[in-house]
C-alpha atoms as a PDB file:
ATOM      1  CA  UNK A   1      83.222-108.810  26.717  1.00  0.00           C
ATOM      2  CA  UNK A   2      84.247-106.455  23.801  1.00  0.00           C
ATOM      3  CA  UNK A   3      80.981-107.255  22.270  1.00  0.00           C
ATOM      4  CA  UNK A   4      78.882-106.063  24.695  1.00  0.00           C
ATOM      5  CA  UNK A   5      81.119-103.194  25.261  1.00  0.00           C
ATOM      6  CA  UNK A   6      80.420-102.122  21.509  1.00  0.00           C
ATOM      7  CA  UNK A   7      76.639-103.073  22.157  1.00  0.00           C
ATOM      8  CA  UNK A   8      76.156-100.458  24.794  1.00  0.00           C
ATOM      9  CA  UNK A   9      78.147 -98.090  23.000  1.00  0.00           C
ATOM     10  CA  UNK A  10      75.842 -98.541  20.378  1.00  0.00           C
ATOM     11  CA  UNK A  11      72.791 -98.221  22.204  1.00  0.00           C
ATOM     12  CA  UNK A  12      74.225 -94.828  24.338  1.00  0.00           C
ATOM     13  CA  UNK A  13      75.079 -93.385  20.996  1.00  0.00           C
ATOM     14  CA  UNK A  14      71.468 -93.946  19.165  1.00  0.00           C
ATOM     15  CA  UNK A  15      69.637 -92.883  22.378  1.00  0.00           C
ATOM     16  CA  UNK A  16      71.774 -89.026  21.450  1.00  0.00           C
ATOM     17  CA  UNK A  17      69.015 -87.726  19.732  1.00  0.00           C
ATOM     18  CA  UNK A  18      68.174 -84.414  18.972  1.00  0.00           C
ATOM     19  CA  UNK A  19      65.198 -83.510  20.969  1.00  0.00           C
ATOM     20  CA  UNK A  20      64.915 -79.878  20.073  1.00  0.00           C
ATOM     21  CA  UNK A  21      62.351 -78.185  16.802  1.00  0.00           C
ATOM     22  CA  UNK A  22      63.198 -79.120  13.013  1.00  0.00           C
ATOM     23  CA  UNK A  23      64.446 -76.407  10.728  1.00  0.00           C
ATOM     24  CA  UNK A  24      65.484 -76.063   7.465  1.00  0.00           C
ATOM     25  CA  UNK A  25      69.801 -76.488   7.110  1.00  0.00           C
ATOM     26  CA  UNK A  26      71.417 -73.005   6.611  1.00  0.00           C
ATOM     27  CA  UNK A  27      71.100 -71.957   2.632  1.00  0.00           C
ATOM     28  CA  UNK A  28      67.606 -73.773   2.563  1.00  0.00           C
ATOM     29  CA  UNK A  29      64.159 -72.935   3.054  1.00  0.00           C
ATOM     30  CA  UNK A  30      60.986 -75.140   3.731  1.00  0.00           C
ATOM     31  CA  UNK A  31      59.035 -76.018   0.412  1.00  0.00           C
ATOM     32  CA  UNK A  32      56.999 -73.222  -1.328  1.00  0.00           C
ATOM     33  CA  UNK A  33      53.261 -72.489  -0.305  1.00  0.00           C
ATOM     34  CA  UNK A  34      51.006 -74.807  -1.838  1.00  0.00           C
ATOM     35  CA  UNK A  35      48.801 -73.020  -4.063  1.00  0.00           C
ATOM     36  CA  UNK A  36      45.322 -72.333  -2.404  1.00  0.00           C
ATOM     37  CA  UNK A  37      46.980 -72.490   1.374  1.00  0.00           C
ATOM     38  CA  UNK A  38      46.462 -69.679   3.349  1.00  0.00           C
ATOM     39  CA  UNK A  39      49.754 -69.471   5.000  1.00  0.00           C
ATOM     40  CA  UNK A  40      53.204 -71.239   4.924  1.00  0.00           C
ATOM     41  CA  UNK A  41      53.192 -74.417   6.604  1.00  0.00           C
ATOM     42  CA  UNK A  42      55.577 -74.905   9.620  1.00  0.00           C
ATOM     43  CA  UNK A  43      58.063 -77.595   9.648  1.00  0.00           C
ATOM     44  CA  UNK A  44      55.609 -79.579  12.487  1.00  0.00           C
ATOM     45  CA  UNK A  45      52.650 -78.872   9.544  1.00  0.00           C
ATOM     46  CA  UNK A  46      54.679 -80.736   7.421  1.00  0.00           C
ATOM     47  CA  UNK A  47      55.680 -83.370   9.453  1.00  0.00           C
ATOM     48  CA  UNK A  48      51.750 -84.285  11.100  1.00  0.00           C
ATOM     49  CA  UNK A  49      50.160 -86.835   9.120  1.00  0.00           C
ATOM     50  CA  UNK A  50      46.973 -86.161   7.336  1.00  0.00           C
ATOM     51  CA  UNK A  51      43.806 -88.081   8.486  1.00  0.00           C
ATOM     52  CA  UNK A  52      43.337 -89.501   5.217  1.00  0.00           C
ATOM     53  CA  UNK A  53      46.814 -91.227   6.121  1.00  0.00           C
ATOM     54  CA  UNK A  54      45.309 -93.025   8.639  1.00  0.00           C
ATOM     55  CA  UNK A  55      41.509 -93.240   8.841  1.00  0.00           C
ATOM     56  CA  UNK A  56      39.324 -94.189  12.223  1.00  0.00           C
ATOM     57  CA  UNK A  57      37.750 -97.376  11.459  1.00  0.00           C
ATOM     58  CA  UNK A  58      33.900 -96.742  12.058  1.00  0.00           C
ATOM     59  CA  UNK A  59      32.819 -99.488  10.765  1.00  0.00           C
ATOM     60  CA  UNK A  60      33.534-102.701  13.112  1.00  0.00           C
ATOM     61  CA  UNK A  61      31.850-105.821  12.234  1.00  0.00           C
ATOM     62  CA  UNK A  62      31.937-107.252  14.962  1.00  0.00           C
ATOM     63  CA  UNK A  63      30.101-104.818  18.159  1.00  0.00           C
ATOM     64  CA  UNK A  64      29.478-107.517  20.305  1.00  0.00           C
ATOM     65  CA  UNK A  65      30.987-111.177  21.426  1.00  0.00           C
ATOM     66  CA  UNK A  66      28.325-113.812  19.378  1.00  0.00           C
ATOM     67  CA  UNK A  67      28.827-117.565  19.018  1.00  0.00           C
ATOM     68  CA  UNK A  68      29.281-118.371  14.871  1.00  0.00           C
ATOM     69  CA  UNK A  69      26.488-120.447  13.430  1.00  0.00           C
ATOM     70  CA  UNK A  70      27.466-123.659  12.322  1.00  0.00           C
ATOM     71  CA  UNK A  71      29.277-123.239   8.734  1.00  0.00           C
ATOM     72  CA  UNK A  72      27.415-126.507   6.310  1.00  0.00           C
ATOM     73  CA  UNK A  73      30.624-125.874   3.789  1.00  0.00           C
ATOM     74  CA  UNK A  74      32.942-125.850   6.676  1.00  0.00           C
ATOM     75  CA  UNK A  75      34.047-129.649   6.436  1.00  0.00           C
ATOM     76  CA  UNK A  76      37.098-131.916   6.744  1.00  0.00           C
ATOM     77  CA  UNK A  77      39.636-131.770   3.693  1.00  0.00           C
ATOM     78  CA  UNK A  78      39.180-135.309   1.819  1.00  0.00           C
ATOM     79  CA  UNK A  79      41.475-138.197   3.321  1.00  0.00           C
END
């Protein structure tokens, strides 16, 4: 009983979060201007991930469903 008890306790407490905008802590500032930027970037700039982070994938292999031909190396390991 006292486990669960501390496992929903747990699970309240982590669900607390802070849903509001990110700012710097009092006494800091965000990092300085990258060179060749034309303005400051916002916390949220820095925070959104660059495409090259995660690319699109544009080029599937596969576009359609086909049956595989018949593989002549594919064969039974030796018994």
């Amino acid at each position: 009983m006292r486990r669960a008890a501390l496992i929903i306790a747990l699970v309240l407490i982590a669900g607390c979060g802070k849903s509001s905008d990110l700012t710097p802590r009092t006494g800091t500032s965000l990092p300085v201007k990258p060179v060749g930027a034309a303005k400051q970037p916002t916390a949220k700039d820095l925070l959104t991930m660059p495409p090259q982070a995660k690319p699109n994938r544009v080029d599937d292999p596969l576009t359609k469903s086909v049956e595989r031909p018949d593989d002549p190396f594919h064969l039974p390991p030796p018994g």
